[in-house]
C-alpha atoms as a PDB file:
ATOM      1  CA  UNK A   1       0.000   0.000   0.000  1.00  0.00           C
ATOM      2  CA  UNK A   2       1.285   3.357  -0.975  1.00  0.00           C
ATOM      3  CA  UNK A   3       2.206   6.197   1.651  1.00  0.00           C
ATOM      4  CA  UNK A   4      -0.200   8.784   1.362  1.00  0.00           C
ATOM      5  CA  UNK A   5       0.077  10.843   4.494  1.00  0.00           C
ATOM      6  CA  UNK A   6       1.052  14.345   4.226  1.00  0.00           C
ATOM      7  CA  UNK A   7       3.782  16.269   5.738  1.00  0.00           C
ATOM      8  CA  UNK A   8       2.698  16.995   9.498  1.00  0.00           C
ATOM      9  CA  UNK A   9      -0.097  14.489   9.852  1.00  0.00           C
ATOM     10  CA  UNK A  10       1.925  12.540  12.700  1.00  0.00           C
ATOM     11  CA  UNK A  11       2.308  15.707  14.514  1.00  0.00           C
ATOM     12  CA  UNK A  12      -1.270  17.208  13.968  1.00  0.00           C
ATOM     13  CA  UNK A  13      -2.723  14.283  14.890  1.00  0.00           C
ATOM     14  CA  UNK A  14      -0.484  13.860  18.300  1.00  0.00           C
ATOM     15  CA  UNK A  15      -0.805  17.317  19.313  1.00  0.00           C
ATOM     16  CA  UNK A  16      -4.660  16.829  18.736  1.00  0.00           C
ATOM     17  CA  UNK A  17      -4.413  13.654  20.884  1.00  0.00           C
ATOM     18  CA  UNK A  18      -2.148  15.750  23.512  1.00  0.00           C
ATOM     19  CA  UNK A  19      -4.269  18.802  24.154  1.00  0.00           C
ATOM     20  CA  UNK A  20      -7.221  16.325  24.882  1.00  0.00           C
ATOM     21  CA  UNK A  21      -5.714  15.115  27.464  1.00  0.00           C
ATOM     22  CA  UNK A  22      -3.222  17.957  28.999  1.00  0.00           C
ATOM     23  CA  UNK A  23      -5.550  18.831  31.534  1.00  0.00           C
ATOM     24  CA  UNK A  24      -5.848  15.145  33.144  1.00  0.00           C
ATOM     25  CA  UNK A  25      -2.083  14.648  32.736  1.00  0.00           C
ATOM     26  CA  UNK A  26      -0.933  18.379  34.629  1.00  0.00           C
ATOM     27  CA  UNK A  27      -3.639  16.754  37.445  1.00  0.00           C
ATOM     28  CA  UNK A  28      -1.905  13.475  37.580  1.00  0.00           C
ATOM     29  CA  UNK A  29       1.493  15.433  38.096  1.00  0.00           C
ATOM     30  CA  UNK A  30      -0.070  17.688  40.476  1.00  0.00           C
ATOM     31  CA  UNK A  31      -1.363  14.372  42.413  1.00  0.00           C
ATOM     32  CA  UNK A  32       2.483  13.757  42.856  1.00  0.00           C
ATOM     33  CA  UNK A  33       3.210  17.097  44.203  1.00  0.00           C
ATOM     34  CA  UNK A  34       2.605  20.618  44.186  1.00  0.00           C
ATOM     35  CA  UNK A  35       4.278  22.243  41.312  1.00  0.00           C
ATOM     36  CA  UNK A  36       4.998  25.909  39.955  1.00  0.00           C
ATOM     37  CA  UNK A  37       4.107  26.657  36.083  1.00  0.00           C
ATOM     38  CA  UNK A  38       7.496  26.791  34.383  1.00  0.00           C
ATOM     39  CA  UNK A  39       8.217  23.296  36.508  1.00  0.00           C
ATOM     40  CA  UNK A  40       4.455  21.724  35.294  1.00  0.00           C
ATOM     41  CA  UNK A  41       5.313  22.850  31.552  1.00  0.00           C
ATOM     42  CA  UNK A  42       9.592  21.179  31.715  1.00  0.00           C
ATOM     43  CA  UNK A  43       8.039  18.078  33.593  1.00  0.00           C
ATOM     44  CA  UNK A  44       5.369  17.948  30.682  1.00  0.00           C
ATOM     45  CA  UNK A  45       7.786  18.223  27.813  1.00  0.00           C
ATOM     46  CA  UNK A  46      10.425  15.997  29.670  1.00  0.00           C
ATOM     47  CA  UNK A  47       7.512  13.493  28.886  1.00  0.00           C
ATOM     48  CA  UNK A  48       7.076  14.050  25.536  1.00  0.00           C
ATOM     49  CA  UNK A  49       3.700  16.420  26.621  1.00  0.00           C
ATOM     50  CA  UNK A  50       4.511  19.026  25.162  1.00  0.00           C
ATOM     51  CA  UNK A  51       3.055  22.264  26.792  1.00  0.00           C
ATOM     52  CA  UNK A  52       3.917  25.441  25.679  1.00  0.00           C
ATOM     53  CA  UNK A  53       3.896  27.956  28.654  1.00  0.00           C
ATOM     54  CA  UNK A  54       1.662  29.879  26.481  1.00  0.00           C
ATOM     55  CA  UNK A  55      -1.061  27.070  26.512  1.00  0.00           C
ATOM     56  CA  UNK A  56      -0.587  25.907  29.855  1.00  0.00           C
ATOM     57  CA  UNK A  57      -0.994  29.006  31.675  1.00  0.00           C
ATOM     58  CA  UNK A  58      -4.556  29.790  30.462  1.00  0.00           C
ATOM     59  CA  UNK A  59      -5.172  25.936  30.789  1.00  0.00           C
ATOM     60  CA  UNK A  60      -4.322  26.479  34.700  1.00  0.00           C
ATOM     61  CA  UNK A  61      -6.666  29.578  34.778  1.00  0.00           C
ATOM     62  CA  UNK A  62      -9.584  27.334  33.256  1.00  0.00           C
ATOM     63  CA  UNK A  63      -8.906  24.743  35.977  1.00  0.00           C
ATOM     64  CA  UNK A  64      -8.444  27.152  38.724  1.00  0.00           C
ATOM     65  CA  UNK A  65     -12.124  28.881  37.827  1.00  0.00           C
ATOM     66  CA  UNK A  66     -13.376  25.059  37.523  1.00  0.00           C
ATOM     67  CA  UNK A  67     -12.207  24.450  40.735  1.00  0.00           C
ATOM     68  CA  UNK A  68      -9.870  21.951  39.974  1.00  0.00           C
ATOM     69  CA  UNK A  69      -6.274  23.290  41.181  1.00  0.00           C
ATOM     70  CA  UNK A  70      -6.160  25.866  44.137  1.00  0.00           C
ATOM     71  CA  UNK A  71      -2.916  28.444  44.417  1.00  0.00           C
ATOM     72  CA  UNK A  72      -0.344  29.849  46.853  1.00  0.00           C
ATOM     73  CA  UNK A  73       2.191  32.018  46.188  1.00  0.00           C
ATOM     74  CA  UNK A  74       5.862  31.355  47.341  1.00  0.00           C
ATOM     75  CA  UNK A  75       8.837  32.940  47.312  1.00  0.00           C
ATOM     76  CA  UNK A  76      11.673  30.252  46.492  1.00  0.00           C
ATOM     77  CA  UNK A  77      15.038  30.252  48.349  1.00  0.00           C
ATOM     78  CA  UNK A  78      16.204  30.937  51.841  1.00  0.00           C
ATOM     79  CA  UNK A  79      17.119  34.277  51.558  1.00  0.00           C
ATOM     80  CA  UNK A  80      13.698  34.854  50.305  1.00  0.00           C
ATOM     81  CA  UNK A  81      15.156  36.947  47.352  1.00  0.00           C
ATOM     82  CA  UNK A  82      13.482  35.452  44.972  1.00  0.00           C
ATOM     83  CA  UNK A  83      10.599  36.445  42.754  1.00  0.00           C
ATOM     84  CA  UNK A  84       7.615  34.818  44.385  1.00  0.00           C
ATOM     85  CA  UNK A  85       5.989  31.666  42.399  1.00  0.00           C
ATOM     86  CA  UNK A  86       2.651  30.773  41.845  1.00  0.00           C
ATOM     87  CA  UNK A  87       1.991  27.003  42.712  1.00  0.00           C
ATOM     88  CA  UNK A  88      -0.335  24.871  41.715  1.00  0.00           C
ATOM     89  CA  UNK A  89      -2.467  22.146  43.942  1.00  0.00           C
ATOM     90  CA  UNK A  90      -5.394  19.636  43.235  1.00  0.00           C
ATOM     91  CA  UNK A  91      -8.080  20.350  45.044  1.00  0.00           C
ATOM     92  CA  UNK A  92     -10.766  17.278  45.818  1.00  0.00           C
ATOM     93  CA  UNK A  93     -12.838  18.454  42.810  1.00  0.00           C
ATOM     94  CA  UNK A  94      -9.550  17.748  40.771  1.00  0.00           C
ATOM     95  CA  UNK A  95      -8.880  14.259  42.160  1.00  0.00           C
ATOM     96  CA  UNK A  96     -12.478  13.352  41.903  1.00  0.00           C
ATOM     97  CA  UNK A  97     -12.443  14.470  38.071  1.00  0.00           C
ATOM     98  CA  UNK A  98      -8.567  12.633  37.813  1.00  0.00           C
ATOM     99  CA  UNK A  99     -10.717   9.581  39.021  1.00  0.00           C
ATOM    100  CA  UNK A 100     -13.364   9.894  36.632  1.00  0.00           C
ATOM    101  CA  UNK A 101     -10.598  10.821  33.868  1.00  0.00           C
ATOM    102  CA  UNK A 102      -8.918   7.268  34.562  1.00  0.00           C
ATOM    103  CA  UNK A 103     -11.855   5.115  34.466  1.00  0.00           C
ATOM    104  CA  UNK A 104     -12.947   7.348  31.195  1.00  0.00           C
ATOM    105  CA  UNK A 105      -9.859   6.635  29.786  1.00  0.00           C
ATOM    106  CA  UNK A 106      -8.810   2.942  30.054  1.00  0.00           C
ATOM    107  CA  UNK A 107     -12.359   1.976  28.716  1.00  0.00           C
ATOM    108  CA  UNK A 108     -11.552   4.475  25.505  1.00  0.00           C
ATOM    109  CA  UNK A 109      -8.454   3.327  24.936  1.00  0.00           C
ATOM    110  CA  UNK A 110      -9.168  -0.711  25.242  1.00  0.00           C
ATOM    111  CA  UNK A 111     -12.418   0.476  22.607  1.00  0.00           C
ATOM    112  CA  UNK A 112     -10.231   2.381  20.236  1.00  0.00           C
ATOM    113  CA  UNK A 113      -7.026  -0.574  20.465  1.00  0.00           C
ATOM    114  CA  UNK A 114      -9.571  -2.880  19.880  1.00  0.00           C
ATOM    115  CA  UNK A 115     -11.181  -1.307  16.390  1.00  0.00           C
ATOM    116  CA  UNK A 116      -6.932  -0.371  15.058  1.00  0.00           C
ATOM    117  CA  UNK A 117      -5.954  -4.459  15.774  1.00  0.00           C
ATOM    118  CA  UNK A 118      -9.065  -5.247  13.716  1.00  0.00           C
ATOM    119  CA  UNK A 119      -8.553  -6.597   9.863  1.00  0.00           C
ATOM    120  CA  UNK A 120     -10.367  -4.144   7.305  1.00  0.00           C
END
């Protein structure tokens, strides 16, 4: 069978498939531990997430109004010198929705595994 895919179908296609699911994945990482924005977006890209700050930052806003993360503000190091950081927390609305994410997902992905291993 001929290759017909165009140039930047792989990647359109996974960063379709990644911005479904970038909220569920910053409130599995924020299940771990609290974390700052520039640390959520390197932890996300270290894991092949990719998160632009400039999509993760009004992400975070959308789950802070939906009451899924709470804030604090911090200022980092000892000498308290630092420029204060904004950290992120999951609230119990986020873990319940986390929850509901993860029982969501494994029955989507066994459905949609399922119909790709099937012969045409």
């Amino acid at each position: 069978m001929p290759d017909i895919t165009r140039a930047g179908d792989k990647e359109r296609i996974a960063t379709n498939l990644r911005k479904g699911v970038l909220e569920y994945c910053v409130l599995a990482l924020l299940s771990q531990r609290d974390m700052y924005g520039l640390e959520l977006a390197n932890e996300l890209t270290g894991r092949g997430l990719s998160a632009s700050e400039g999509s993760l930052y009004p992400l975070l806003a959308r789950m802070r109004e939906a009451e899924a993360v709470d804030t604090r503000w911090e200022t980092a190091g000892e000498s308290g010198s630092s420029r204060p950081r904004r950290y992120y927390a999951i609230t119990a609305r986020g873990r319940a929705l986390l929850a509901t994410f993860s029982e969501v997902w494994g029955g989507i992905a066994t459905q949609v595994e399922r119909v790709l291993k099937e012969e045409p």
